[in-house]
Protein backbone atom coordinates (compact mmCIF):
# COMPACT_ATOMS: atom_id res chain seq x y z
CA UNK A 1 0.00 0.00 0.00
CA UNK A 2 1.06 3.43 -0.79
CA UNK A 3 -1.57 5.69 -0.65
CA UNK A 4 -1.85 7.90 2.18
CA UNK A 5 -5.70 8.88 3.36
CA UNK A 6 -7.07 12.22 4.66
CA UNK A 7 -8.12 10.29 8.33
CA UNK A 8 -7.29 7.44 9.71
CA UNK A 9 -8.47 5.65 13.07
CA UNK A 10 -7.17 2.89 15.32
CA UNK A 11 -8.94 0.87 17.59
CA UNK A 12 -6.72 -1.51 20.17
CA UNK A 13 -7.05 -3.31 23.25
CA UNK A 14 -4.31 -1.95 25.27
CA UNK A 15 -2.42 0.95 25.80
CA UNK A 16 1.10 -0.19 23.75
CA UNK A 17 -0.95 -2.30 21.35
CA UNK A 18 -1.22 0.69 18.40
CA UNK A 19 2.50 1.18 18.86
CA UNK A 20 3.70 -2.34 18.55
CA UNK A 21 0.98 -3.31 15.34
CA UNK A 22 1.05 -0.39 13.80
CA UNK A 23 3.30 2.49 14.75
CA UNK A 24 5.18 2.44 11.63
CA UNK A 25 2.18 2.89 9.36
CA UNK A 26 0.74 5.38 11.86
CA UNK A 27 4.02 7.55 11.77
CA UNK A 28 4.16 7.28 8.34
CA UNK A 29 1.09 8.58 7.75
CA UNK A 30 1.48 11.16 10.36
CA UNK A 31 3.99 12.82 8.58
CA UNK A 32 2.94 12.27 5.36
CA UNK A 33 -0.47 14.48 6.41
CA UNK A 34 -2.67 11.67 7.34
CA UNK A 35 -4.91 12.85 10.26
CA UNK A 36 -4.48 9.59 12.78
CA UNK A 37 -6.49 9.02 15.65
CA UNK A 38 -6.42 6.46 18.40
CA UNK A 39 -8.88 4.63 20.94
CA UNK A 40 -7.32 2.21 23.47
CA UNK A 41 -10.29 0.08 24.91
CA UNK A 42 -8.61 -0.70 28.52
CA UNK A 43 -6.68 1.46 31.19
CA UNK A 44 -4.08 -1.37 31.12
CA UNK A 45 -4.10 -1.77 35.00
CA UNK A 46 -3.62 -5.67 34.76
CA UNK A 47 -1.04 -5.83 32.51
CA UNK A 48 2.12 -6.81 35.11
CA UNK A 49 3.62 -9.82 36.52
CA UNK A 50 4.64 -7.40 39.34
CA UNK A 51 2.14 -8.41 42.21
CA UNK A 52 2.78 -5.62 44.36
CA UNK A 53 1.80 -2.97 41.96
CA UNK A 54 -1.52 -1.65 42.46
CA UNK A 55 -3.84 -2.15 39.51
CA UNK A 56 -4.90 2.04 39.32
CA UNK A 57 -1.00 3.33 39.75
CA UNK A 58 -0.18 1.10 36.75
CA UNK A 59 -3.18 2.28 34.94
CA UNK A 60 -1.98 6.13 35.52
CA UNK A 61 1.88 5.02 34.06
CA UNK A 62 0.54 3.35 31.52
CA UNK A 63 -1.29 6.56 30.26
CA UNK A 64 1.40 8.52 30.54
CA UNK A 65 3.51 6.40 28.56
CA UNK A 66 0.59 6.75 26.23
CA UNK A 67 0.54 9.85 25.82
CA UNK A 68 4.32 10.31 25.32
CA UNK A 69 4.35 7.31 22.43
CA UNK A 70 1.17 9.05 20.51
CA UNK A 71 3.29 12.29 20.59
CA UNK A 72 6.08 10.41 18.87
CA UNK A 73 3.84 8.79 16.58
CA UNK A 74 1.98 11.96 15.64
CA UNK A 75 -1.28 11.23 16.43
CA UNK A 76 -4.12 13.70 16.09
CA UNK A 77 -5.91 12.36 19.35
CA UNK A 78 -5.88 9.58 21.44
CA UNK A 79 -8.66 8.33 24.11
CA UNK A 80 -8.87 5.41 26.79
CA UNK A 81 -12.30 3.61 27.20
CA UNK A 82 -10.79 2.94 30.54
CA UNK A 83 -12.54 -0.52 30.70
CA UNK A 84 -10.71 -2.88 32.63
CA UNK A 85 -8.09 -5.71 31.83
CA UNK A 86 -9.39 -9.02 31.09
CA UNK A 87 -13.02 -8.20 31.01
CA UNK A 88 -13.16 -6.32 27.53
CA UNK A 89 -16.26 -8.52 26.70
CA UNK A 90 -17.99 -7.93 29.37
CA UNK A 91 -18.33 -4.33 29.12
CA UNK A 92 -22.00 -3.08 28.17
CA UNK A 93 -21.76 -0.44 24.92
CA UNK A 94 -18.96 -0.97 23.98
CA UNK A 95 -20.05 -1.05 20.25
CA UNK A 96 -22.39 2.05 20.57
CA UNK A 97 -18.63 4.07 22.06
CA UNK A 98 -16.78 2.82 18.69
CA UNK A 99 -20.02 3.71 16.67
CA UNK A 100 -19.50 7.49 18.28
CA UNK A 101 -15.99 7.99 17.42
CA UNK A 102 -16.26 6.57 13.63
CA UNK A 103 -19.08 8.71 13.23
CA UNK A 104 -17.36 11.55 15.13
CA UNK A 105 -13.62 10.89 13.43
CA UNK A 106 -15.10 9.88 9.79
CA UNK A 107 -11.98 7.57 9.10
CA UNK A 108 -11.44 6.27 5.68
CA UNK A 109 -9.04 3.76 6.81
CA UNK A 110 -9.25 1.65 10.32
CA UNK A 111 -6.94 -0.38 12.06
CA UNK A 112 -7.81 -2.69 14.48
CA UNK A 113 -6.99 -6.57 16.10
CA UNK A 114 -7.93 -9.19 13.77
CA UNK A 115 -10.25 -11.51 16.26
CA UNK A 116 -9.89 -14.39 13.84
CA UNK A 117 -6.10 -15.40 14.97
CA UNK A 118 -6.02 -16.98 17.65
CA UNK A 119 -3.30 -19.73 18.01
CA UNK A 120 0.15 -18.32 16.83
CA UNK A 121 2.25 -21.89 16.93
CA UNK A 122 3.12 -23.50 20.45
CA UNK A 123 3.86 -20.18 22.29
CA UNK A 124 1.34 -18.00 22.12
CA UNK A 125 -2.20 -17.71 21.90
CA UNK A 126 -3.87 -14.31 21.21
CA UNK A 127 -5.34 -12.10 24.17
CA UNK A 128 -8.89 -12.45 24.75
CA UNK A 129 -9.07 -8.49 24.96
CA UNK A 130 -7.82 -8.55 21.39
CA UNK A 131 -10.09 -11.11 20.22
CA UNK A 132 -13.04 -8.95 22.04
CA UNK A 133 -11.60 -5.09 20.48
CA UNK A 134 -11.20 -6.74 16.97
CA UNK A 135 -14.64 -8.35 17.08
CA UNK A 136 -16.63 -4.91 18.59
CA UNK A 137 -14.90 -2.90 16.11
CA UNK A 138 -15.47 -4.83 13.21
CA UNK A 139 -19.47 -4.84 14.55
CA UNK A 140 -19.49 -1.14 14.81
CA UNK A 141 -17.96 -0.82 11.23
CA UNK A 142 -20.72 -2.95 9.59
CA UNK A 143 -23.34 -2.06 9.88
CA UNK A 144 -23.74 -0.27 12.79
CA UNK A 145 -21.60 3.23 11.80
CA UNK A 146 -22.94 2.81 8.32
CA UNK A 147 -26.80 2.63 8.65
CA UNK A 148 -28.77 5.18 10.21
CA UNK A 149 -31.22 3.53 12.31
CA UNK A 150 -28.28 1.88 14.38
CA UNK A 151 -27.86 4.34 17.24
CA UNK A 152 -29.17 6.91 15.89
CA UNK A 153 -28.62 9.08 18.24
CA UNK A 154 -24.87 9.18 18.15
CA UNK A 155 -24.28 11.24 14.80
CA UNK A 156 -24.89 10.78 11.09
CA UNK A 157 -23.77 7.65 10.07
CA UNK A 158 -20.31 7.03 8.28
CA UNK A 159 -18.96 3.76 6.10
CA UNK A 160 -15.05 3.55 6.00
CA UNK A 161 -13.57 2.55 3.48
CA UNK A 162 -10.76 0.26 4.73
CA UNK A 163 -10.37 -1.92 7.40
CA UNK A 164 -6.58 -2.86 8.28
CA UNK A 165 -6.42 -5.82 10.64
CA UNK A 166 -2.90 -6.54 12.24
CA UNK A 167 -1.50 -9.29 14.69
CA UNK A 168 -3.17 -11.65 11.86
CA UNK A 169 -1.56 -15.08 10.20
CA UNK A 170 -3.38 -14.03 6.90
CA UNK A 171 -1.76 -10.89 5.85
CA UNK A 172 -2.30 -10.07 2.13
CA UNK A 173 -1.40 -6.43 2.38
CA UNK A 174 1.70 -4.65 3.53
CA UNK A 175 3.07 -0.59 4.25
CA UNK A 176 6.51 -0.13 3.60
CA UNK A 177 7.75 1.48 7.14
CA UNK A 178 11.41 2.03 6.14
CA UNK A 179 11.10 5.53 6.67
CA UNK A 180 9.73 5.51 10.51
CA UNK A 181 10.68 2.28 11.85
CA UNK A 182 12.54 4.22 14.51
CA UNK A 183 10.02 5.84 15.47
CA UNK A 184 7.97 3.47 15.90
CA UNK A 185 10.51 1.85 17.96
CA UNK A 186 10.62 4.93 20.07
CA UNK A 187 7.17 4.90 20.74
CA UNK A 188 7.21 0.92 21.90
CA UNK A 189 10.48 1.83 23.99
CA UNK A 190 8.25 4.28 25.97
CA UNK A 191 5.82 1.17 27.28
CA UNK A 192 8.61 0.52 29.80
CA UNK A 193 6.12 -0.87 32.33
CA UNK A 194 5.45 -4.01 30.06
CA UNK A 195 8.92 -5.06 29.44
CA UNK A 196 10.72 -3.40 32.67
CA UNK A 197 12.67 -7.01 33.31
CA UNK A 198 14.78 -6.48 30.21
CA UNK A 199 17.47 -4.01 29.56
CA UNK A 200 16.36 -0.39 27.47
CA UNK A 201 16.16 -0.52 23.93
CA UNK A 202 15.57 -4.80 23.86
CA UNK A 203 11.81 -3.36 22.76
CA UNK A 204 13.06 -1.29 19.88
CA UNK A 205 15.56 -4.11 18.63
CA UNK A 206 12.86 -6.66 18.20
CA UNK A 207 10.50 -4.24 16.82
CA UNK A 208 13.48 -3.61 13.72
CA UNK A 209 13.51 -7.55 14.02
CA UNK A 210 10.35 -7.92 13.24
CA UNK A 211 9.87 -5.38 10.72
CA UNK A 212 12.82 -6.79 8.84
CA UNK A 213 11.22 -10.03 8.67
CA UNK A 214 7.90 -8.88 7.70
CA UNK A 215 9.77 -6.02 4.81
CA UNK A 216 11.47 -9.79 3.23
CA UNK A 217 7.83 -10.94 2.22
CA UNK A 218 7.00 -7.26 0.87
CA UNK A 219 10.24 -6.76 -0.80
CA UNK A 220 11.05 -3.67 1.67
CA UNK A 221 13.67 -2.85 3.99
CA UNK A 222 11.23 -2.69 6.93
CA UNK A 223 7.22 -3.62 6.61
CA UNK A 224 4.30 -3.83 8.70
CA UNK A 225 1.44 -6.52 7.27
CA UNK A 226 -2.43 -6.15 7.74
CA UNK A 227 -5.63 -8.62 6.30
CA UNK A 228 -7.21 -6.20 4.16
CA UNK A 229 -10.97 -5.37 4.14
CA UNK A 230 -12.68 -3.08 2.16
CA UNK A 231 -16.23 -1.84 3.11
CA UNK A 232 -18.52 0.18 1.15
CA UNK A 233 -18.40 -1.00 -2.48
């Protein structure tokens, strides 16, 4: 992908999920003019193995470091649902709030989980806050956003154009991020509280790792890959 849109939203789980799926595209179109936006679905107070940190002091850090990555990234905006960890699925409107800011924001392009991956080999199996943000977001898209007797009450209704979906095992679309893979590195290094048992700048490393790997199958130095939906006709 190449083109660059006028608006562009991203709807994640967690507070360092945007950075780590897709920072690079977000920078990128940052600076390339792209209005970017961001909602984060959870305050991220669960997300330690530290048992003596208190679940609200964590959530506080962990907007802070927020707001410090989205200012690296460029982002136009970025909200926190504030629901909590681990219960994503549980919380009541959560549709109707995505509905609000699509209709509010008017993306053409959104990023988001993709709720469909599950099992990633032996080692990992996907959050079931991701699995829950992917699957609301893709509800609000279509057709709640689009149609006007869904929620009517929350704004004229708006159809994106382009759905993104990263953390997927089907990509069939790629950006080329060779431009602003540092920064997206800098904005992952600034989620300290989720990798604060490793030495500074292991974060950034694996994020040029990764990109690397993923800019071999797109024939790029450095690439971030997304399962590609497109809405609307």
């Amino acid at each position: 992908m190449t083109d660059v849109p006028a608006v562009a939203l991203a709807v994640y789980a967690h507070p360092d999920d945007a950075d780590v799926a897709c920072g690079g595209t977000l920078a990128r179109w940052a600076a390339h003019g792209c209005e970017v936006h961001l909602v984060v679905c959870t305050d991220g107070g669960r997300g330690t193995t530290d048992p003596e940190v208190r679940p609200e002091e964590l959530a506080v850090r962990r907007a802070a470091e927020l707001a410090r990555a989205a200012s690296i990234v460029g982002l136009a905006s970025h909200e926190v649902l504030g629901a909590a960890d681990g219960e994503l699925e549980e919380r009541r409107g959560l549709r109707e709030e995505l509905v609000r800011h699509i209709r509010a924001i008017r993306p053409e392009v959104v990023f988001g989980h993709d709720p469909t991956a599950v099992f990633f080999g032996q080692d990992y199996f996907n959050h079931r806050d991701h699995r829950a943000a992917g699957w609301a977001l893709l509800d609000a898209l279509a057709p709640s956003a689009a149609l006007p007797h869904y929620f009517a009450d929350v704004g004229p209704p708006h159809q994106a154009s382009l759905v993104l979906l990263s953390g997927t095992l089907e990509p069939d679309v790629w950006v080329d991020i060779s431009e602003t893979v540092d920064t997206k590195a800098a904005a992952v290094e600034c989620h300290r509280s989720q990798f604060r048992e490793v030495e500074e700048g292991w974060a950034g490393e694996a994020v040029r790792r990764r990109a690397e790997e993923e800019g071999r199958r797109a024939g790029a130095r450095h690439a971030e890959g997304f399962r590609r939906l497109r809405l609307g006709g």
